[in-house]
Protein backbone atom coordinates (compact mmCIF):
# COMPACT_ATOMS: atom_id res chain seq x y z
CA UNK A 1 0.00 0.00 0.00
CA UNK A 2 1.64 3.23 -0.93
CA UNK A 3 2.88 5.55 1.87
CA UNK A 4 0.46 8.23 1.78
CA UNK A 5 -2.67 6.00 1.80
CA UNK A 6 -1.58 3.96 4.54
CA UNK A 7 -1.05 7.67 6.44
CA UNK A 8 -4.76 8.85 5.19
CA UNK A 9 -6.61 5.22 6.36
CA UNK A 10 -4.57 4.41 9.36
CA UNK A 11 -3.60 8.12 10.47
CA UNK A 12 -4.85 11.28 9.57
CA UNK A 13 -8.96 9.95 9.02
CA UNK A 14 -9.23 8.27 12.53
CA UNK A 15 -7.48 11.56 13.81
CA UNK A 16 -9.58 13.55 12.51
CA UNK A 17 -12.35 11.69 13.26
CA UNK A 18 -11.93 10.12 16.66
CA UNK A 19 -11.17 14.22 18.00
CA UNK A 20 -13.66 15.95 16.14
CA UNK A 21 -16.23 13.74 17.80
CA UNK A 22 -14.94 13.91 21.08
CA UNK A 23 -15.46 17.68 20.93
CA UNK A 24 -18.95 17.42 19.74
CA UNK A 25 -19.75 15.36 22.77
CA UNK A 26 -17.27 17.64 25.27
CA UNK A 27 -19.66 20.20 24.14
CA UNK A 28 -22.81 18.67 24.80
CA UNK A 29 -24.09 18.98 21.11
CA UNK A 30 -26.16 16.32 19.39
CA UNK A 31 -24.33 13.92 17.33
CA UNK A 32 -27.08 13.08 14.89
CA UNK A 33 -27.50 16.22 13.68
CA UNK A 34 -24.16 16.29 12.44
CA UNK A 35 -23.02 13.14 11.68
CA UNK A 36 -22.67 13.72 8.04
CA UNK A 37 -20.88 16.85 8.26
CA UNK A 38 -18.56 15.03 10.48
CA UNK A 39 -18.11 12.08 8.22
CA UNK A 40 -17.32 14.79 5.45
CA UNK A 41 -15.79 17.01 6.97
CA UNK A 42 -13.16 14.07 8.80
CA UNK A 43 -12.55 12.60 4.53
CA UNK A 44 -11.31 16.49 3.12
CA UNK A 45 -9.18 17.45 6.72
CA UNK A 46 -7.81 14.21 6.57
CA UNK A 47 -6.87 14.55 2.93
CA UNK A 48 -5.52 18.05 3.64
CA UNK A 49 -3.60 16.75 6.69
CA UNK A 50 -1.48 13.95 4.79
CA UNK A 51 -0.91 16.36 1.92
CA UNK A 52 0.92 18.71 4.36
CA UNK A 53 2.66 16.34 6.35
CA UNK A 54 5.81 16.71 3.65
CA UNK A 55 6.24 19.74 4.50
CA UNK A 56 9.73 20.13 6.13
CA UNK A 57 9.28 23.22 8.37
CA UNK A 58 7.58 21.93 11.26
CA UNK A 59 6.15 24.96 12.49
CA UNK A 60 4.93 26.14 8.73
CA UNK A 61 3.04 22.88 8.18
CA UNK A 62 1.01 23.43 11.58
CA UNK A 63 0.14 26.71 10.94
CA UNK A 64 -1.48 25.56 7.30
CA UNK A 65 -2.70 22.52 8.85
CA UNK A 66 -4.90 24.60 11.21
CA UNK A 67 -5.94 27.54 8.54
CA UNK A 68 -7.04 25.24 5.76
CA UNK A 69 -8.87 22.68 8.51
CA UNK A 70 -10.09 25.71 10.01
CA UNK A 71 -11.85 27.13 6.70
CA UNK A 72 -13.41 23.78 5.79
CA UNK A 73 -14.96 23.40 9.29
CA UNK A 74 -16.49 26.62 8.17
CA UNK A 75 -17.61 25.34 4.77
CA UNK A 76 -18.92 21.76 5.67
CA UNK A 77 -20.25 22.39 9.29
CA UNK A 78 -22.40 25.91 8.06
CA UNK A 79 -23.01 26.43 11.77
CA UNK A 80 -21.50 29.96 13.40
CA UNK A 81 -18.49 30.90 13.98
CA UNK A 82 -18.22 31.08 17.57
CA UNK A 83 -19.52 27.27 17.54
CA UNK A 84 -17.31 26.25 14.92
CA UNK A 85 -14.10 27.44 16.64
CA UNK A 86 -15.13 26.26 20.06
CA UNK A 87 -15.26 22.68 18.53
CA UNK A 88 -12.39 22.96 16.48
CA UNK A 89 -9.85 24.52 19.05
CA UNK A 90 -11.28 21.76 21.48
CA UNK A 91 -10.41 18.87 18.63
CA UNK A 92 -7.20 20.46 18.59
CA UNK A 93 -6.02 20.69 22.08
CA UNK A 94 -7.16 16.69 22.40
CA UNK A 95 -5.63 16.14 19.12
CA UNK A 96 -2.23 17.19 19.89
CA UNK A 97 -2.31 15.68 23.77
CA UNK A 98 -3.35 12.49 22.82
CA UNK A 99 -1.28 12.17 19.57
CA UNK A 100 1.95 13.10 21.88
CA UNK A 101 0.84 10.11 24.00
CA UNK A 102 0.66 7.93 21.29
CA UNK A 103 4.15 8.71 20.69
CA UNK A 104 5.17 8.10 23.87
CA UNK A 105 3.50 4.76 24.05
CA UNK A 106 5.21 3.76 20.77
CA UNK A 107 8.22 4.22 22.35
CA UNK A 108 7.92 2.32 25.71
CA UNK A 109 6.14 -0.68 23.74
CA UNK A 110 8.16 -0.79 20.38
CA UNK A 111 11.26 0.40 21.87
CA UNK A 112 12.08 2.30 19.20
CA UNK A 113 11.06 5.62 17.30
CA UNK A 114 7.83 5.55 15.63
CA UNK A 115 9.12 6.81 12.67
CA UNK A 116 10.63 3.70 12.14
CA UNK A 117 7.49 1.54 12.37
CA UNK A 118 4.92 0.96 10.00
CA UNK A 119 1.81 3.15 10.18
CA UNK A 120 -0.70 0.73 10.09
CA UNK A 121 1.42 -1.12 12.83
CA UNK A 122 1.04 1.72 14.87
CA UNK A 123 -2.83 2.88 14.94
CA UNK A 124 -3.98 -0.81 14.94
CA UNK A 125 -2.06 -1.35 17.77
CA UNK A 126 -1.79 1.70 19.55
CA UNK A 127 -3.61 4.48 17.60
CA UNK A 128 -7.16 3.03 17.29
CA UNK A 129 -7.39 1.99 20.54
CA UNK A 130 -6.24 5.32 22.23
CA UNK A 131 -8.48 7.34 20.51
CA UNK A 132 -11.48 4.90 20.99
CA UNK A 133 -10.49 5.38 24.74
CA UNK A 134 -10.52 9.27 24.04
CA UNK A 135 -14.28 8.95 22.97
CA UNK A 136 -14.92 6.94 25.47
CA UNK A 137 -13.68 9.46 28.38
CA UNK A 138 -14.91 12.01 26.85
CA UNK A 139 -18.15 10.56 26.80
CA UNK A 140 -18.10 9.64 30.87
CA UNK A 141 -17.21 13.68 31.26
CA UNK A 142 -20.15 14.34 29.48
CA UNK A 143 -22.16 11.71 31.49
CA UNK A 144 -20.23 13.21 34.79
CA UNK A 145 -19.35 9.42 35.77
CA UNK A 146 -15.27 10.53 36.18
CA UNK A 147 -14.50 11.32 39.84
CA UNK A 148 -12.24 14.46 40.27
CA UNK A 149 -13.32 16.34 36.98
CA UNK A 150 -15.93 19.45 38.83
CA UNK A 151 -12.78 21.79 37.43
CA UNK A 152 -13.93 20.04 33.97
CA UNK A 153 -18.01 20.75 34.48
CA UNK A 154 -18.10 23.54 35.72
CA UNK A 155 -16.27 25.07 32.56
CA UNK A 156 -18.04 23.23 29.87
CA UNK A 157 -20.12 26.42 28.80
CA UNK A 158 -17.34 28.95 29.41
CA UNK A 159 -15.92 29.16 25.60
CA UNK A 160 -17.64 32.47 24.71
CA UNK A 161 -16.31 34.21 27.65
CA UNK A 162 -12.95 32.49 27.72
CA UNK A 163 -11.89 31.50 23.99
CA UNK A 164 -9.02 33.88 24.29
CA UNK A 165 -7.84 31.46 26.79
CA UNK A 166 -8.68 28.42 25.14
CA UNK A 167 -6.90 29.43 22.35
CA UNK A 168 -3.59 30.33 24.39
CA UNK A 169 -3.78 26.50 25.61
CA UNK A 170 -3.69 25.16 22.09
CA UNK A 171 -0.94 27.74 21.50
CA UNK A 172 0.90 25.64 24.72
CA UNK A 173 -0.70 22.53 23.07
CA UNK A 174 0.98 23.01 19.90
CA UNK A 175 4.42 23.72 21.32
CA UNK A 176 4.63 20.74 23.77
CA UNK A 177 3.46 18.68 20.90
CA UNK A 178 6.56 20.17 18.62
CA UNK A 179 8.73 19.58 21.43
CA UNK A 180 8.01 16.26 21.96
CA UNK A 181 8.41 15.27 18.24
CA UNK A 182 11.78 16.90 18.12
CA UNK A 183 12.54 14.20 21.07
CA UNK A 184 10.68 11.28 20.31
CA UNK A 185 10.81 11.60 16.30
CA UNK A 186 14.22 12.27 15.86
CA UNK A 187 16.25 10.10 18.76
CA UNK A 188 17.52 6.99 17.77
CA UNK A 189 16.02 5.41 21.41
CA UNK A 190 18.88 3.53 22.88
CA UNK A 191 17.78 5.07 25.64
CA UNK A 192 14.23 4.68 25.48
CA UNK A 193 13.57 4.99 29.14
CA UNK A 194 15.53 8.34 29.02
CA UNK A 195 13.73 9.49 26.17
CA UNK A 196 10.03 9.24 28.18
CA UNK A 197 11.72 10.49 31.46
CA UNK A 198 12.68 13.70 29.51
CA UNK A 199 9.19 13.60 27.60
CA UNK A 200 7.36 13.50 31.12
CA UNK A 201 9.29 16.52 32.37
CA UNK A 202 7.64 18.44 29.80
CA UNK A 203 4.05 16.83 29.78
CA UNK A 204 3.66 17.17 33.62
CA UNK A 205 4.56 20.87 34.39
CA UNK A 206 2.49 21.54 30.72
CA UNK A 207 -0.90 20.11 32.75
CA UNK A 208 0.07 21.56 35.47
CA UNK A 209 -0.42 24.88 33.57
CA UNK A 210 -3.46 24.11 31.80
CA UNK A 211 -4.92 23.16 35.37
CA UNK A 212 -4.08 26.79 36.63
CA UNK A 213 -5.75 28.18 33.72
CA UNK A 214 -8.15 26.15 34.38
CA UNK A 215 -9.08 27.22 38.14
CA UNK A 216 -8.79 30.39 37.08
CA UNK A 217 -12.03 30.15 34.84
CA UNK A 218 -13.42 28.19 37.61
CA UNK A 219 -12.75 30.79 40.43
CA UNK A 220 -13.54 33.75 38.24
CA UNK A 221 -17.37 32.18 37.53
CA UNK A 222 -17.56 31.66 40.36
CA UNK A 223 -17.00 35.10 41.84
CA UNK A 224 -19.39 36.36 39.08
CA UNK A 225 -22.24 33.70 40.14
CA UNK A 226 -21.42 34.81 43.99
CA UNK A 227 -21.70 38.07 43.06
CA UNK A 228 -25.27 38.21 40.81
CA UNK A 229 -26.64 36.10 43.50
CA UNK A 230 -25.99 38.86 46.26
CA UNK A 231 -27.40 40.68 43.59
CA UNK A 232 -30.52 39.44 43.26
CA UNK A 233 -31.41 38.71 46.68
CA UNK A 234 -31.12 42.81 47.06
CA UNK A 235 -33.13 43.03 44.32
CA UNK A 236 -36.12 40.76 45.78
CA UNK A 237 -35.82 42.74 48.99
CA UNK A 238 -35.96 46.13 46.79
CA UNK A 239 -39.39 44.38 45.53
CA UNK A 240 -40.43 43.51 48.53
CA UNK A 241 -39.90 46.99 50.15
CA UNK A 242 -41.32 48.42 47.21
CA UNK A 243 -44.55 46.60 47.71
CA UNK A 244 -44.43 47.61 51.01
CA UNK A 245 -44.02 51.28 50.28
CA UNK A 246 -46.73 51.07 47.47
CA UNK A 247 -49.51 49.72 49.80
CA UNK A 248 -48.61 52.66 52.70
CA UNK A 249 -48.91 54.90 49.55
CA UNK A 250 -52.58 53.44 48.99
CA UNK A 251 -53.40 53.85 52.04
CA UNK A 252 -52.60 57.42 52.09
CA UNK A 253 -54.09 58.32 48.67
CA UNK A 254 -57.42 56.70 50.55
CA UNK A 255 -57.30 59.02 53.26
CA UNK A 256 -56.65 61.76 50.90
CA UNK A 257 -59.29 61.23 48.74
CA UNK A 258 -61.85 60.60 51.59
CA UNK A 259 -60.69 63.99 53.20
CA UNK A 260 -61.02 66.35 50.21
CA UNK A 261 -64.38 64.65 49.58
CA UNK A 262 -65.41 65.65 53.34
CA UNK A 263 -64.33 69.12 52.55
CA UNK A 264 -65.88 68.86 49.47
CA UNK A 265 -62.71 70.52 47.46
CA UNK A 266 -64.20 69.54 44.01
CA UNK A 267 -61.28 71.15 42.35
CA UNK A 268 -58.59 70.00 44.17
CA UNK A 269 -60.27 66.38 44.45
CA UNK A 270 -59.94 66.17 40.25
CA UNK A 271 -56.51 67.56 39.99
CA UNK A 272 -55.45 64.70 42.73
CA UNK A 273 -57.07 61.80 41.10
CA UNK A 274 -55.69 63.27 37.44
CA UNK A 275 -52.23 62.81 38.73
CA UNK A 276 -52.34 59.95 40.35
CA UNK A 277 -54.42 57.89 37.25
CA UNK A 278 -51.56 59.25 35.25
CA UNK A 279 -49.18 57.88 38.24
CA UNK A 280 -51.21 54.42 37.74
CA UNK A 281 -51.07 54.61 34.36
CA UNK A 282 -47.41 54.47 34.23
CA UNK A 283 -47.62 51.35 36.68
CA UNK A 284 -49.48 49.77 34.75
CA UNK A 285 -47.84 50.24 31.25
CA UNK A 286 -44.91 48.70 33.01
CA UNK A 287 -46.77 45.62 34.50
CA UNK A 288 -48.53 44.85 31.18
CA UNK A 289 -44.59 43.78 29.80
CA UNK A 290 -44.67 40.02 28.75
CA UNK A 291 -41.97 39.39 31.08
CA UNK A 292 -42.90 39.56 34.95
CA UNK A 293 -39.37 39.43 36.22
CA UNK A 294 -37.97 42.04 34.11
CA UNK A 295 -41.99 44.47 34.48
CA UNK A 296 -40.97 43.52 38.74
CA UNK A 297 -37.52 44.65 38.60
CA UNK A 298 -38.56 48.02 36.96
CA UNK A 299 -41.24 48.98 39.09
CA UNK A 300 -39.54 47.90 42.37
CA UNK A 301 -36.66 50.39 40.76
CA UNK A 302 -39.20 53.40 39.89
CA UNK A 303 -40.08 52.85 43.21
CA UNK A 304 -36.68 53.26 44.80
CA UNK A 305 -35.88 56.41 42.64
CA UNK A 306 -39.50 57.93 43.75
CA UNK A 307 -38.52 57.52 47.52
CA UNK A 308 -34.95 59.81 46.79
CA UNK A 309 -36.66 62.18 44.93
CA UNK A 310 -35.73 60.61 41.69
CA UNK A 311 -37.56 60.56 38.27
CA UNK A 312 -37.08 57.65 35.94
CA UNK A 313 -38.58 58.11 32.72
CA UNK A 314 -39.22 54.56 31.45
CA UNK A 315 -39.76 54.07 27.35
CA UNK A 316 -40.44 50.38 26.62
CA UNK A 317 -41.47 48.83 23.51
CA UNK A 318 -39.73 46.22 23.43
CA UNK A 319 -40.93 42.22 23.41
CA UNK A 320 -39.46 39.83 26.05
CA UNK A 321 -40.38 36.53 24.82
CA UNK A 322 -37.57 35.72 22.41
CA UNK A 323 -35.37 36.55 25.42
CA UNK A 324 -37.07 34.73 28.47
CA UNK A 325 -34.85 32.30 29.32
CA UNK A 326 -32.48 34.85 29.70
CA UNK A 327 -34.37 36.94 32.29
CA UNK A 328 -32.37 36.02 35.09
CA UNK A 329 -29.36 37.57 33.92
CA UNK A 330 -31.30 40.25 31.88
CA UNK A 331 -31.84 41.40 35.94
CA UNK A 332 -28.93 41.66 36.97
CA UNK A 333 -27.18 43.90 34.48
CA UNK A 334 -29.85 45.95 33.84
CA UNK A 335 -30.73 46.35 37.72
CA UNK A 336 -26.78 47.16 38.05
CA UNK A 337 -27.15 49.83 35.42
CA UNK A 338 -29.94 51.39 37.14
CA UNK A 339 -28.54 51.20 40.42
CA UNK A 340 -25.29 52.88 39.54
CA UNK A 341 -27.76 55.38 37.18
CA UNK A 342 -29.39 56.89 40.34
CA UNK A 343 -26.48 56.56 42.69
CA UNK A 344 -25.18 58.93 40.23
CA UNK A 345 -28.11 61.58 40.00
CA UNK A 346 -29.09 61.40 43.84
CA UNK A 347 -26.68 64.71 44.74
CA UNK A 348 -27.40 66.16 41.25
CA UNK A 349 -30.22 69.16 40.97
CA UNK A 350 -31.53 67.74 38.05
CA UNK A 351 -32.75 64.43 39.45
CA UNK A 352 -33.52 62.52 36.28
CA UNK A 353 -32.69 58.98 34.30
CA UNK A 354 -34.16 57.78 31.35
CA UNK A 355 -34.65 53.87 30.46
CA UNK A 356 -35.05 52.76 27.22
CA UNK A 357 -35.52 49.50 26.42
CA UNK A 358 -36.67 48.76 22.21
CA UNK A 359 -35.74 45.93 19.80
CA UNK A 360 -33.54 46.50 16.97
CA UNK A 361 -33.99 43.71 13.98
CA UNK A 362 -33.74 40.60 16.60
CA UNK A 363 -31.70 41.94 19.31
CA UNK A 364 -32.69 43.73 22.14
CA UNK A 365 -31.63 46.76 23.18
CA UNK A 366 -31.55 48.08 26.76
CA UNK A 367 -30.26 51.97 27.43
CA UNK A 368 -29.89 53.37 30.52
CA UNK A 369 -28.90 57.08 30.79
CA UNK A 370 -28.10 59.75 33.21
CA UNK A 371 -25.97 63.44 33.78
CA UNK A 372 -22.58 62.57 34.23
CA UNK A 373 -20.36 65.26 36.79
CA UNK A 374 -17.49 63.10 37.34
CA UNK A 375 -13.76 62.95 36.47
CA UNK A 376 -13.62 61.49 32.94
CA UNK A 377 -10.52 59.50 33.57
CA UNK A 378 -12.90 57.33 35.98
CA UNK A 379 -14.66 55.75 32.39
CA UNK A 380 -11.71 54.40 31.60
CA UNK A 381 -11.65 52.10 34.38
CA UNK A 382 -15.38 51.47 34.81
CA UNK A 383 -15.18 47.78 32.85
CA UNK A 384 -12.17 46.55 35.08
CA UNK A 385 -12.54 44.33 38.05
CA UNK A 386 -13.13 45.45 40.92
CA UNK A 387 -13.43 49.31 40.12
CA UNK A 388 -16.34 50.99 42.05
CA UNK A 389 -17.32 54.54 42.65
CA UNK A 390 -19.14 53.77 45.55
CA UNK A 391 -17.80 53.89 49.44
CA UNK A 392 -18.84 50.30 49.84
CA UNK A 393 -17.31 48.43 46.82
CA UNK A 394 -19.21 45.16 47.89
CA UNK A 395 -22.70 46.79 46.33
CA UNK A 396 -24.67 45.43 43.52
CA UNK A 397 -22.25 43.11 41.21
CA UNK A 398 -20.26 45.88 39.41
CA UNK A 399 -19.94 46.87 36.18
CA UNK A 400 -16.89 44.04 35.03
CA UNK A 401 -19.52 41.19 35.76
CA UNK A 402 -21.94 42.94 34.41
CA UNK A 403 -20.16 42.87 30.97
CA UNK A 404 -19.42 39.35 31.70
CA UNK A 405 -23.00 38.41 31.80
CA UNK A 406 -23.70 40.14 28.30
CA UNK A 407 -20.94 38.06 26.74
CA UNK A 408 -22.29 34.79 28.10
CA UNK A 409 -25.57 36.01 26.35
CA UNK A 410 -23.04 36.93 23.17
CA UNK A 411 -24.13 40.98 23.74
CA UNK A 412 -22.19 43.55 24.65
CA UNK A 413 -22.35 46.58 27.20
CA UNK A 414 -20.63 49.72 26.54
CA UNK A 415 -21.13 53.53 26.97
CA UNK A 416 -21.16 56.72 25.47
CA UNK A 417 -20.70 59.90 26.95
CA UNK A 418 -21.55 63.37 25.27
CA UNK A 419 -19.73 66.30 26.65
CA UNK A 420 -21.99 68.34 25.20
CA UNK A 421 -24.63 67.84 27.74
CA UNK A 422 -22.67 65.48 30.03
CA UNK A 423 -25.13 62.91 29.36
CA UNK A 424 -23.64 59.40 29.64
CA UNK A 425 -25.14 56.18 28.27
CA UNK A 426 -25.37 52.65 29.18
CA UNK A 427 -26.41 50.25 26.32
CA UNK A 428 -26.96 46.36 27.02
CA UNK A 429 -27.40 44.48 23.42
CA UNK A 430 -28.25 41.16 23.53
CA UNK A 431 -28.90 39.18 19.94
CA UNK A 432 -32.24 37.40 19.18
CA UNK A 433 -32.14 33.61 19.61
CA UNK A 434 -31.11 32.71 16.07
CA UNK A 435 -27.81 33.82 17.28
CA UNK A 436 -27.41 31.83 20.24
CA UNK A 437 -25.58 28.02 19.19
């Protein structure tokens, strides 16, 4: 059998395969709805793989390797982007750790370099069989039936905040795998015992990084998740207070009412209930919202503002129901940008905010604006972690997580300020569900 099939059957189509799957199900997508794709898209990569395996500068193959497997992911798979890089990066980093393994295993059972051995010699006896077992673990992850692997779980759904990182461990990936081919590929393995010793010293402190990276994704969500949690318990007892402060309101409008009708003040008895239908009004155009966690949240904030002499002027429009199983977070940023709006405006004359909340094509669109007296070099840092304004910089879940939550929802939350007026803007954008994968 000529050279390069035996590399395209035996190597490059299993490769291909075995770690594009295992991705899929890391990922928790379904396999049947792409199990053509994958079949396809395992036959081209693989073809493109063994046609740049002649090329002699090691790091120049790898780099076309990944571009031209990269582009027909995109052309086969027709899914976005985002989804299409999470699953290719992840085939990559297993790729590269379990083909260095491989190597390694070569060595220790052939006692010699696998360069010298046959291909199909080495993935039916060592190649199949490891990346069956690759499936296979990846599969109990999935399932959760591993012991030890919470680090692993809890990060499953992290790509779309963290894919900078992710790619900076294939970057480590792809450099411990071109070290260890430089030992294993090009040693003539008297020493074959030496030759793993030295390839462990480089595998073990290389895990031992992607483990810190790791925690750090672990410890960072959960800071955020601490964080909205606080978050929303103040909001509930916001709500709660605002019911509270709404049924002592009642209560006095009653007595009101009932007085001016005693005294029978005709007048002033139709200017009062004109203002406060038009107060009701406003209640009520709020409550009718198709979301009741988002209509709560708004009213138990109007109600806040009222009690510090504070005017929000609410504009909604917009639809919920595309977004409701995003409410939750939908909450907290938008609560936080409130929050931080009147904390702003409470020592200003002009005691005013404006909320704005519309659709745009599919996306939503949340604004939240206010006058802005502060030092300018202060919006710089507003996005970093733990930056606050306020005296106690343990209130509401800050500005960083807040920005954290609209990438998890693939939005974004920036600001604008005018000079002109010193008006600055908040704007959450969050896409319809079409773009969620």
């Amino acid at each position: 059998m000529p050279e390069e099939l035996s590399r395209l059957l035996f190597g490059m189509f299993p490769y291909v395969l075995c770690t594009t799957l295992a991705a899929i199900i890391l990922w928790s997508e379904n396999i049947r709805t792409y199990y053509l794709q994958l079949i396809l898209y395992s036959i081209f990569a693989s073809i493109a793989q063994t046609t740049t395996y002649y090329i002699e500068i090691e790091s120049l193959r790898i780099i076309i390797e990944l571009i031209v497997c990269f582009l027909l992911a995109l052309a086969i798979f027709r899914a976005p982007v985002k989804w299409i890089a999470k699953i290719y990066v992840t085939s990559c980093i297993l790729g590269y750790l379990w083909g260095a393994l491989i190597v390694i295993v070569a060595i220790l059972l052939f006692k010699n370099s696998p360069a010298n051995l046959d291909i199909p010699i080495i993935w039916i006896t060592i190649g199949f069989p490891m990346y069956i077992l690759l499936v296979y673990v990846v599969y109990l992850i999935k399932q959760r039936k591993i012991m030890g692997l919470k680090l692993i779980y809890g990060i499953q759904k992290s790509f779309a905040n963290y894919y900078l990182i992710y790619i900076a461990i294939l970057v480590q990936m792809l450099i411990f795998y071109s070290l260890a081919m430089q030992i294993t590929l090009k040693n003539n393995h008297t020493d074959y015992i030496k030759t793993a010793v030295i390839f462990l010293g480089i595998f073990i402190p290389f895990i031992l990084s992607i483990y810190l990276i790791l925690k750090f994704i672990q410890n960072n969500a959960r800071g955020i998740r601490i964080s909205t949690q606080d978050a929303v318990s103040e909001n509930i007892m916001e709500l709660v207070n605002s019911v509270r402060g709404q049924r002592h309101d009642f209560l006095n409008h009653l007595q009101i009412l009932s007085f001016l009708v005693q005294q029978q003040e005709w007048s002033t008895l139709n200017e009062y209930l004109r203002k406060l239908l038009k107060e009701v009004s406003e209640y009520n155009d709020i409550l009718k919202l198709d979301n009741p966690i988002i209509a709560a949240l708004i009213n138990s904030k109007i109600s806040q503002a009222n009690r510090r002499g504070i005017n929000i002027k609410p504009d909604i429009s917009a639809s919920f129901s595309d977004f409701a199983a995003h409410s939750m977070d939908i909450v907290r940023i938008l609560g936080n940008l409130i929050d931080n709006a009147i904390e702003a405006v409470v020592l200003n004359e002009d005691k005013e905010l404006s909320l704005e909340i519309f659709e745009k094509g599919s996306a939503l669109i949340c604004s939240v604006s206010n006058k802005y007296y502060g030092s300018l070099q202060l919006l710089n840092k507003i996005f970093e972690p733990e930056f606050s304004t306020k005296a106690d910089s343990h209130t509401g879940i800050g500005l960083y997580v807040s920005r954290q939550l609209a990438k998890k929802l693939n939005g974004t939350l920036e600001y604008h300020f005018n000079p002109l007026d010193n008006i600055i803007t908040f704007t959450l954008t969050i896409p319809g569900s079409k773009h969620y994968r």
